[in-house]
C-alpha atoms as a PDB file:
ATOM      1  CA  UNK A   1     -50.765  19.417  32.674  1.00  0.00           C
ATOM      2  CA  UNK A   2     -50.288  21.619  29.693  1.00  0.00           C
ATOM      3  CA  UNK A   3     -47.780  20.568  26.727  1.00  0.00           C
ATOM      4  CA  UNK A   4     -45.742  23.148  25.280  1.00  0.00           C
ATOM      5  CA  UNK A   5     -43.026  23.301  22.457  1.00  0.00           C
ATOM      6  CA  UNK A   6     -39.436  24.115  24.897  1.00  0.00           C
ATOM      7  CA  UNK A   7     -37.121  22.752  22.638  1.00  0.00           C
ATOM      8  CA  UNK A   8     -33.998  25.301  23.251  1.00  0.00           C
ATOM      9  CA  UNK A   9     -36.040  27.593  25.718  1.00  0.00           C
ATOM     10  CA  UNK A  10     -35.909  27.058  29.437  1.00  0.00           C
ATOM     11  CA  UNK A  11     -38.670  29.122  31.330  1.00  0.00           C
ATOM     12  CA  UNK A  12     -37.077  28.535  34.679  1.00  0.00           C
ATOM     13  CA  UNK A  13     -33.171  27.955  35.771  1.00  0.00           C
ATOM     14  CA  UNK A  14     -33.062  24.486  36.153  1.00  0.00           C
ATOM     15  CA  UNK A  15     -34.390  21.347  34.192  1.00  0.00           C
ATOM     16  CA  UNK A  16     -34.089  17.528  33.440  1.00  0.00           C
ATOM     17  CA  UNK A  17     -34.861  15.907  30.172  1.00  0.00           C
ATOM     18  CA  UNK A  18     -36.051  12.482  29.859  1.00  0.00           C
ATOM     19  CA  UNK A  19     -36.020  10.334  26.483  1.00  0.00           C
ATOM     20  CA  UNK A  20     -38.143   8.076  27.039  1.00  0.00           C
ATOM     21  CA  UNK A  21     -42.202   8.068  28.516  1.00  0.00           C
ATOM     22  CA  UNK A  22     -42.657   5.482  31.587  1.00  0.00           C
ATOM     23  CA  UNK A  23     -45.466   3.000  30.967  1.00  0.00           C
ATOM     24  CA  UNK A  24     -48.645   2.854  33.637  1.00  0.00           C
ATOM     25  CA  UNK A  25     -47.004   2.604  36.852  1.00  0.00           C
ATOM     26  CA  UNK A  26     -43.353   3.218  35.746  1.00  0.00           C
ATOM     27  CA  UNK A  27     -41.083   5.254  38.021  1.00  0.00           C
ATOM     28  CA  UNK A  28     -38.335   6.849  36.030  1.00  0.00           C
ATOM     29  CA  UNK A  29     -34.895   8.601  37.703  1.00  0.00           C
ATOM     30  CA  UNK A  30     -32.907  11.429  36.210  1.00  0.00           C
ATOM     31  CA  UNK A  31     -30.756  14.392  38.207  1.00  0.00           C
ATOM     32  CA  UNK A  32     -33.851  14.338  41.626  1.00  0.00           C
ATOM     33  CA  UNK A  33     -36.643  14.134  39.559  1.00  0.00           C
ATOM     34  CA  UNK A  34     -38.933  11.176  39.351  1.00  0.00           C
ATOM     35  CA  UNK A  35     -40.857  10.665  36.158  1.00  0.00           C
ATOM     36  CA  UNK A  36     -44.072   8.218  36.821  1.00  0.00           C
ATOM     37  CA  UNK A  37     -46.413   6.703  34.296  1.00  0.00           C
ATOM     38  CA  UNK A  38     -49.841   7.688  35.543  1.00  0.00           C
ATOM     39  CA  UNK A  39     -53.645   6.401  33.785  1.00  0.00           C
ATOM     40  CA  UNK A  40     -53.631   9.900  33.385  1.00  0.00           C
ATOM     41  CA  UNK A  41     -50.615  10.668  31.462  1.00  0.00           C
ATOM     42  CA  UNK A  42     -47.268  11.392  33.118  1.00  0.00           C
ATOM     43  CA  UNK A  43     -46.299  12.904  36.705  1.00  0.00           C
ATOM     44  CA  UNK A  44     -43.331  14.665  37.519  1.00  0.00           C
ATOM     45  CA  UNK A  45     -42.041  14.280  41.492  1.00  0.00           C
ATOM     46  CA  UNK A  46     -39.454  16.198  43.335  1.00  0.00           C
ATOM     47  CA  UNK A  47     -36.990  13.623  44.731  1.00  0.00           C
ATOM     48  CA  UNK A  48     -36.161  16.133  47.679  1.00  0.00           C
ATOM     49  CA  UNK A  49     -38.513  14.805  51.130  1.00  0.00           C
ATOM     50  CA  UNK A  50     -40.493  17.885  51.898  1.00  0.00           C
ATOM     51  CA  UNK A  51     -39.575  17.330  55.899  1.00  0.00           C
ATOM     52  CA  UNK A  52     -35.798  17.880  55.525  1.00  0.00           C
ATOM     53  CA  UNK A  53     -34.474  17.764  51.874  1.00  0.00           C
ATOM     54  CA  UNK A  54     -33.112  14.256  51.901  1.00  0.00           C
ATOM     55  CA  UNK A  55     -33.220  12.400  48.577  1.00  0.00           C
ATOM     56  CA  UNK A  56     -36.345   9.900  48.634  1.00  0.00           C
ATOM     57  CA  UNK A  57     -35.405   6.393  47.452  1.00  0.00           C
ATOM     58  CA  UNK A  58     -38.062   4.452  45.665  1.00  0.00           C
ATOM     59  CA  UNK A  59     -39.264   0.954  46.681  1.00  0.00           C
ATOM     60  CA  UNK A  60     -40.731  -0.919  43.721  1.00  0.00           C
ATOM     61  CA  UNK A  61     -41.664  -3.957  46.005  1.00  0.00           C
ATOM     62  CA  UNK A  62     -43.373  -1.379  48.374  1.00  0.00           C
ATOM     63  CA  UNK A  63     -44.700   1.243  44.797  1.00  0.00           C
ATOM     64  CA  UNK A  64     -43.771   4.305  47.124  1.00  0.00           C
ATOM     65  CA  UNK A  65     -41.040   6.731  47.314  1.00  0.00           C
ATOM     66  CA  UNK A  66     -39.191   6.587  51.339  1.00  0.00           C
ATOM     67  CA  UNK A  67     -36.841   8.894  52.998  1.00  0.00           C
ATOM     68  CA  UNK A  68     -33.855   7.078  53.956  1.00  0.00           C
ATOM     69  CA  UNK A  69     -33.106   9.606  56.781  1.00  0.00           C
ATOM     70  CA  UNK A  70     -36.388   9.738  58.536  1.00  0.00           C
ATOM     71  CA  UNK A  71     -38.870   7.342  57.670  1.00  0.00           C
ATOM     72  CA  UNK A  72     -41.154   9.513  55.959  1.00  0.00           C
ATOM     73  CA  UNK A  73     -43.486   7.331  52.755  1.00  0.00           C
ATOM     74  CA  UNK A  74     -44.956   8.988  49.899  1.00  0.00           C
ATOM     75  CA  UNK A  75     -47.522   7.260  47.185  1.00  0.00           C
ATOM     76  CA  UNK A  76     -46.570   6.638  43.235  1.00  0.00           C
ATOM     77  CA  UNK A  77     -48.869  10.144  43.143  1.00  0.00           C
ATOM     78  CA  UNK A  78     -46.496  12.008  45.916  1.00  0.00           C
ATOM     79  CA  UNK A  79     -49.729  11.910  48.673  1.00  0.00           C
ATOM     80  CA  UNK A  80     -47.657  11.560  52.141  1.00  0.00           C
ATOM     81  CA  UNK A  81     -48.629   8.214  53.798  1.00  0.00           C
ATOM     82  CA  UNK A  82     -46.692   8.295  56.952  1.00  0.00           C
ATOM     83  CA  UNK A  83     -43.587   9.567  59.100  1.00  0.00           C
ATOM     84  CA  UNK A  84     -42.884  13.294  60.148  1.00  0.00           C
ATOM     85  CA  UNK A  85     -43.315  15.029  56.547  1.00  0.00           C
ATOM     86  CA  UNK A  86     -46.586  17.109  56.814  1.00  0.00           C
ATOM     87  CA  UNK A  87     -46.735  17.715  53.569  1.00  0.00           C
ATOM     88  CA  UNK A  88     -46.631  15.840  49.884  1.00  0.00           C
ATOM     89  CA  UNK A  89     -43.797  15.177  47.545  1.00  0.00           C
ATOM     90  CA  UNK A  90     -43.589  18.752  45.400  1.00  0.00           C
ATOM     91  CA  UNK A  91     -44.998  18.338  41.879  1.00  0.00           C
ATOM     92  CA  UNK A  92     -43.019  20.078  38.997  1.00  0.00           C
ATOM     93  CA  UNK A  93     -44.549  21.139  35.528  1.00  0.00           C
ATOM     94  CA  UNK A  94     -43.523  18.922  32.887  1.00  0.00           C
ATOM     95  CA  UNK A  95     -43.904  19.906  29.605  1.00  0.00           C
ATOM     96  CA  UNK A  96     -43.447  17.688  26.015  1.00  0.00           C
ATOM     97  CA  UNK A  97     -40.369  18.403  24.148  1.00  0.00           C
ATOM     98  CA  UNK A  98     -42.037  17.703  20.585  1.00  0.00           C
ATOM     99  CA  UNK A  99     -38.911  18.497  18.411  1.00  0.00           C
ATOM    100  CA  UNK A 100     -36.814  16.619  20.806  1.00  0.00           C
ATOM    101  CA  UNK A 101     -39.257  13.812  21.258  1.00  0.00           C
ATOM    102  CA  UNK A 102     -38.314  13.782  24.940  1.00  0.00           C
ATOM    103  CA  UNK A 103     -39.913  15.320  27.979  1.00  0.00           C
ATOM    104  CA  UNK A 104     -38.414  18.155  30.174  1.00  0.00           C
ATOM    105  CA  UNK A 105     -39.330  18.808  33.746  1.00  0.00           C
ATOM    106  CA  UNK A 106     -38.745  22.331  34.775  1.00  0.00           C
ATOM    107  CA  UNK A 107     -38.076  23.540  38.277  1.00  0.00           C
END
């Protein structure tokens, strides 16, 4: 990922700002974006199932993101496990909001 000042820009029509940086393994929600805490640094999911559009629900008890329309499961990292989405969960460029102190994901 690359980290850029935004801070009062937007590159792209939409985003969602988060305040606060999910530890290791922390799954974050804000306006269908997931925010996850990765060993690498942070991950920003689409909440939208890539096999229809519905909004993907996630399962901490599970640590994967389902579709509650068609059964499709996705990994903490978006990788499809199983049902009938062929592909993975779309990733969206996140970028760090330094004057802010927040993150924005821009989509």
């Amino acid at each position: 990922m690359i980290w850029k000042y935004i801070c009062g820009s937007a590159s792209s029509p939409l985003s969602v700002s988060f305040s606060e940086r999910p530890r290791d393994g922390q799954v974050i929600f804000n306006s269908g974006v997931y925010l996850i805490g990765v060993k690498s640094g942070l991950l920003a999911l689409s909440a939208r199932c890539p096999h229809l559009g519905c909004q993907l629900a996630y399962n901490a008890a599970d640590r994967r993101f389902q579709c509650p329309c068609h059964g499709s499961q996705f990994s903490l990292k978006g990788h499809r496990l199983k049902g009938p989405a062929k592909k993975e969960m779309t990733v969206l460029e996140l970028r760090q909001d330094h004057e802010c102190e927040g993150y924005k994901v821009i989509f």
